[in-house]
Protein backbone atom coordinates (compact mmCIF):
# COMPACT_ATOMS: atom_id res chain seq x y z
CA UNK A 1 5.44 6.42 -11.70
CA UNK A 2 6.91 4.99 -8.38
CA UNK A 3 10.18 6.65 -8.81
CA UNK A 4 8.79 9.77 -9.80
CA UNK A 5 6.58 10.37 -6.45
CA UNK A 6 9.10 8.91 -4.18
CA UNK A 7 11.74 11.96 -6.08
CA UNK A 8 8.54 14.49 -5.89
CA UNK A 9 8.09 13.44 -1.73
CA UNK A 10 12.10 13.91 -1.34
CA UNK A 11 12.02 17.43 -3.41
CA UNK A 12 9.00 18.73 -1.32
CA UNK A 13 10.56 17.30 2.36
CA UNK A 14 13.70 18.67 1.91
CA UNK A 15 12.03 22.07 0.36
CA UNK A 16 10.46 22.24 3.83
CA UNK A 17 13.56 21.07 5.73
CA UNK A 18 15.35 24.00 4.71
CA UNK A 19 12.72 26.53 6.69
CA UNK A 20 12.31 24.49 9.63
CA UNK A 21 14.34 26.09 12.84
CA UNK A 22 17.34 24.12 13.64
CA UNK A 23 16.69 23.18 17.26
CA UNK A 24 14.48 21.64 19.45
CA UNK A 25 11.11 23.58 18.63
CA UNK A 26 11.03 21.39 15.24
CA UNK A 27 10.67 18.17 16.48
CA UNK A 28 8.23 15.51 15.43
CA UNK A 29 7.52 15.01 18.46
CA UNK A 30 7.07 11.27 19.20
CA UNK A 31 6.14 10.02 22.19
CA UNK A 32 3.74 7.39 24.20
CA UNK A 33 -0.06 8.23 23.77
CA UNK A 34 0.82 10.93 20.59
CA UNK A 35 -1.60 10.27 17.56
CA UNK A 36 -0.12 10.86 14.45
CA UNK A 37 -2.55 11.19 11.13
CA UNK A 38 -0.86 10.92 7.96
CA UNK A 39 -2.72 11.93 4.83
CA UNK A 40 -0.57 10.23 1.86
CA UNK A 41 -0.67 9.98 -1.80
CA UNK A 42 -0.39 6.28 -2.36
CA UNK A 43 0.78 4.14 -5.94
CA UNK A 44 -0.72 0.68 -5.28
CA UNK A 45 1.78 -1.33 -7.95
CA UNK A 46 0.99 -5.30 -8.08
CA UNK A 47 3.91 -7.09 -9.13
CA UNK A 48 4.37 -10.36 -11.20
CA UNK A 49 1.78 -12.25 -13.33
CA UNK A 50 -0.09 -15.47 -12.46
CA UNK A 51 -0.78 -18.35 -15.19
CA UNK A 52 -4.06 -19.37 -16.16
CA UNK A 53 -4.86 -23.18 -15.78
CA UNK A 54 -7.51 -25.42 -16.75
CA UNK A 55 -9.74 -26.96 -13.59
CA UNK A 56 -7.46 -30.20 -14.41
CA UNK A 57 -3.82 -27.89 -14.47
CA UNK A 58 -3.13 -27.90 -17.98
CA UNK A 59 -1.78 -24.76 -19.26
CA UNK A 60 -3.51 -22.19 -21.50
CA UNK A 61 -0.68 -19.88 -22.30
CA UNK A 62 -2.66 -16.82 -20.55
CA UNK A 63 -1.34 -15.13 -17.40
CA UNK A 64 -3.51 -12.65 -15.21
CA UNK A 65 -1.95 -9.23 -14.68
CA UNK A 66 -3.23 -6.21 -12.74
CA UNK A 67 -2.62 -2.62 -13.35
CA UNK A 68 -1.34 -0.24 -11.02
CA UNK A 69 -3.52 2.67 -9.38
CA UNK A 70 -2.91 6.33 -7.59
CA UNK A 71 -4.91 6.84 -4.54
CA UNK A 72 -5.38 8.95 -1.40
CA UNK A 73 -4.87 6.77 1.72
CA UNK A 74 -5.23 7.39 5.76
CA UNK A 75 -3.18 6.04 7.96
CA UNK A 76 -3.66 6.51 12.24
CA UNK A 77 -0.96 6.30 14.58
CA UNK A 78 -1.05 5.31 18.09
CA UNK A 79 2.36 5.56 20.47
CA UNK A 80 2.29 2.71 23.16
CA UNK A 81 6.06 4.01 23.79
CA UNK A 82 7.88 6.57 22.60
CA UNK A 83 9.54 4.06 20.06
CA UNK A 84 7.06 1.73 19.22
CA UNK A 85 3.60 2.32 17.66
CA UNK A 86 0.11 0.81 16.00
CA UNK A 87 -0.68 1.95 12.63
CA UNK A 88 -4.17 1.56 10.76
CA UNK A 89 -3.87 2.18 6.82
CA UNK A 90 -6.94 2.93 5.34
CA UNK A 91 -7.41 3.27 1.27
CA UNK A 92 -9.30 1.66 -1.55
CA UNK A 93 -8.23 1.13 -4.69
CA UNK A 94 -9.51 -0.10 -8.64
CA UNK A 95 -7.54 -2.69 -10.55
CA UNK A 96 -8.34 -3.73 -13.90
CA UNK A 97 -7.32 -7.88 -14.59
CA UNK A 98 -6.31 -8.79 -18.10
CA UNK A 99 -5.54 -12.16 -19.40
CA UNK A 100 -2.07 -11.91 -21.36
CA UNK A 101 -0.59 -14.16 -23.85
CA UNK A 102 -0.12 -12.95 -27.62
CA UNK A 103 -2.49 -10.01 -26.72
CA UNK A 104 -3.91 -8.99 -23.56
CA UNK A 105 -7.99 -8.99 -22.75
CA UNK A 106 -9.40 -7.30 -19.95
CA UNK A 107 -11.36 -9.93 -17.86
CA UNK A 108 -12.21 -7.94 -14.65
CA UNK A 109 -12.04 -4.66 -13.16
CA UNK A 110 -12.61 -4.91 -9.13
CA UNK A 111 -12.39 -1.84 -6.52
CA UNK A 112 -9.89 -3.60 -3.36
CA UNK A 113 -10.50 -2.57 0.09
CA UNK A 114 -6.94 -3.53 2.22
CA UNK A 115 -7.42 -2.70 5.65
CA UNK A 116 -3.67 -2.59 7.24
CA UNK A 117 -2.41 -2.79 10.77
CA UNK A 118 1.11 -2.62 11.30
CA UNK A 119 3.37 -2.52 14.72
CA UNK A 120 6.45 0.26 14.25
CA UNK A 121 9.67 0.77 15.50
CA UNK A 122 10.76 4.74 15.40
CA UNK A 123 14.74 4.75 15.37
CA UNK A 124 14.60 8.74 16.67
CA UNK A 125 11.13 9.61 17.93
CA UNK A 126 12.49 12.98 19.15
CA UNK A 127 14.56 13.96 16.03
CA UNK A 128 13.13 16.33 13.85
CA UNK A 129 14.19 13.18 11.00
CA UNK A 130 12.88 10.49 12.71
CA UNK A 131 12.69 6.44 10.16
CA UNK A 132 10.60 3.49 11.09
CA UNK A 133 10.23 0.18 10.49
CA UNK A 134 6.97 -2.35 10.60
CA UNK A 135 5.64 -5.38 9.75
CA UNK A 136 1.54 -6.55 10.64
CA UNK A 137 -1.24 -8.02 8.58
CA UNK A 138 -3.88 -6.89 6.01
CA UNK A 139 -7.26 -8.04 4.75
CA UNK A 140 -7.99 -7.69 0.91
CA UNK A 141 -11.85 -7.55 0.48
CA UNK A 142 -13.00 -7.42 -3.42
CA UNK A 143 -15.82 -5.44 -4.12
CA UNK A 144 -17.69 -3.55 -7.33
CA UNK A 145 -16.40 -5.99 -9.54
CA UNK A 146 -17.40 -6.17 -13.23
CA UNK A 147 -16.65 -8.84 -15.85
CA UNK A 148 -15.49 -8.33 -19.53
CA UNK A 149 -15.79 -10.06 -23.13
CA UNK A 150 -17.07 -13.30 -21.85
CA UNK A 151 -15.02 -13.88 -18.65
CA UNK A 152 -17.17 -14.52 -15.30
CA UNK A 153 -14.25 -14.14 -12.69
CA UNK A 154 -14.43 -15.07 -9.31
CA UNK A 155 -11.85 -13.56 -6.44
CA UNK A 156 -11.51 -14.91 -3.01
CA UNK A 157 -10.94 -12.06 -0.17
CA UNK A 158 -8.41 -13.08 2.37
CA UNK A 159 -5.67 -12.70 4.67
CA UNK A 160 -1.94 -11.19 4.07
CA UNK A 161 1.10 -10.07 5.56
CA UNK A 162 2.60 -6.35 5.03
CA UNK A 163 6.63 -4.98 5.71
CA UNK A 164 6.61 -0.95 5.81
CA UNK A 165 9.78 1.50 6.01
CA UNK A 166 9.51 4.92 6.42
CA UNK A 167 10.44 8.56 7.11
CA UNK A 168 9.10 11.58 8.82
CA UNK A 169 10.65 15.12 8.49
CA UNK A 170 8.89 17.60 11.06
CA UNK A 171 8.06 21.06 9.82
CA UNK A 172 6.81 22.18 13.27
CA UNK A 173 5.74 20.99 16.16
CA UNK A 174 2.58 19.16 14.80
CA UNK A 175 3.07 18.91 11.13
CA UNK A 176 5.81 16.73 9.58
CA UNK A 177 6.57 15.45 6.24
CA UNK A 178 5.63 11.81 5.33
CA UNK A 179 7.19 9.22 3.07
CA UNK A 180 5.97 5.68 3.70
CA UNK A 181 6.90 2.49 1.65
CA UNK A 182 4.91 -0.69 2.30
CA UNK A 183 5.33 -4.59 0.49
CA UNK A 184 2.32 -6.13 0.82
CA UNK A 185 2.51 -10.30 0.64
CA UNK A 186 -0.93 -11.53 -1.05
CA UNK A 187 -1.85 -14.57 -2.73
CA UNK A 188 -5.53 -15.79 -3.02
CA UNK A 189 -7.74 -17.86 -5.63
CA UNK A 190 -9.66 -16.95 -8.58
CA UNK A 191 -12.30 -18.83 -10.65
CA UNK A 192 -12.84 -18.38 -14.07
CA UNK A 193 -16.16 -19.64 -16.00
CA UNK A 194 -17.65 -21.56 -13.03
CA UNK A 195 -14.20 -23.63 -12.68
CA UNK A 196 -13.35 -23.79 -16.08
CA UNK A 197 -10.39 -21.89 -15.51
CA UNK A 198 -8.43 -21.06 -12.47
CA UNK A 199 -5.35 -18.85 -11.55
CA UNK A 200 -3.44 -18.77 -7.65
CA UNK A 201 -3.36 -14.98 -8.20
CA UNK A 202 -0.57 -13.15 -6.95
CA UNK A 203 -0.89 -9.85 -6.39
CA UNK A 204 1.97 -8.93 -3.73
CA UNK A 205 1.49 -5.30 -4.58
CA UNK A 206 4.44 -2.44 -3.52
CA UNK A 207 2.32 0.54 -2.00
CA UNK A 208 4.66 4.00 -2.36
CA UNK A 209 3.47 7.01 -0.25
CA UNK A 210 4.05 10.13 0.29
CA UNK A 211 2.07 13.02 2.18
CA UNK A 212 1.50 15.35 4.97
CA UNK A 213 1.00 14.08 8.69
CA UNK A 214 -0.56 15.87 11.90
CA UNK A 215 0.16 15.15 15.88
CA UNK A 216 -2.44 15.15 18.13
């Protein structure tokens, strides 16, 4: 599903490459105190699997896994310079958890609300193809959860780290094409049963973008 937006986003940029003018009247337009809202369609893939102990450590043969979601996202740009910028990313998404071994059970479904704030670096703010890079920090808060077939499932909110690349392709002077990629670094607890199981989840989910942006 990844692949296939990220191959959708390059179809549709370069589709609207191809009747942008060829000089400097398409130009995204970068440049201190610009705002630049990006509305993006946004997979939200966690990677890896995390085992389930017992409250002493022993193994139980179970991992938790969580499934991937498709969401619409914000995310608000602020130049300080030309080249370097603030970014909030706003978007919440559900997950359902499953305990995996022979078969998988669904334990917990939870709605996750990441707040993002990254710091960029625009290679060519005044190119009408213009990358960035960024690193910053997010905040995973769990809410709306529900518990399934005898699992009472506890998840901590807390604190992570988040790497984004990116592209934009102006169309005009305001609008401009948007393909973001973000890793997202995220470990945090979960109780199972009161204690009675336990899991260091990691989530570390890959967030793949793609959408329309506007200059103000």
């Amino acid at each position: 599903m990844s692949k296939s937006l990220l191959a959708l986003a390059a179809v549709a940029a370069l589709g609207l490459a191809s009747t942008a003018h060829a000089d400097d009247a398409v130009t995204v337009g970068k440049h201190a105190g610009a705002i630049l809202v990006d509305l993006r369609g946004s997979v939200v893939d966690p990677v890896g699997s995390s085992p389930i102990v017992t409250s002493a450590g022993a193994a139980t043969g179970l991992n938790a896994q969580a499934d991937s979601n498709v969401i619409p996202s914000l995310g608000i740009q602020y130049f300080l310079t030309d080249h370097i910028a603030g970014e909030l990313i706003l978007g919440t998404s559900k997950h359902n958890v499953s305990a995996v071994g022979a078969t998988s059970t669904l334990v917990h479904s939870t709605w996750v609300l990441p707040p993002t704030l990254t710091v960029q670096y625009h290679f060519a703010p005044h190119s009408s193809f213009s990358p960035y890079v960024g690193a910053g920090l997010n905040y995973m808060i769990f809410y709306h959860t529900r518990n399934y077939n005898g699992f009472n499932v506890d998840v901590k909110d807390g604190l992570g780290e988040a790497l984004q690349v990116g592209a934009d392709l102006a169309v005009n002077k305001r609008v401009n094409v948007n393909v973001d990629v973000k890793k997202i670094f995220f470990r945090t607890d979960a109780d199972i049963n009161a204690g009675a199981l336990k899991s260091h989840v990691q989530l570390d989910p890959w967030v793949i973008s793609a959408g329309l942006g506007l200059k103000f």
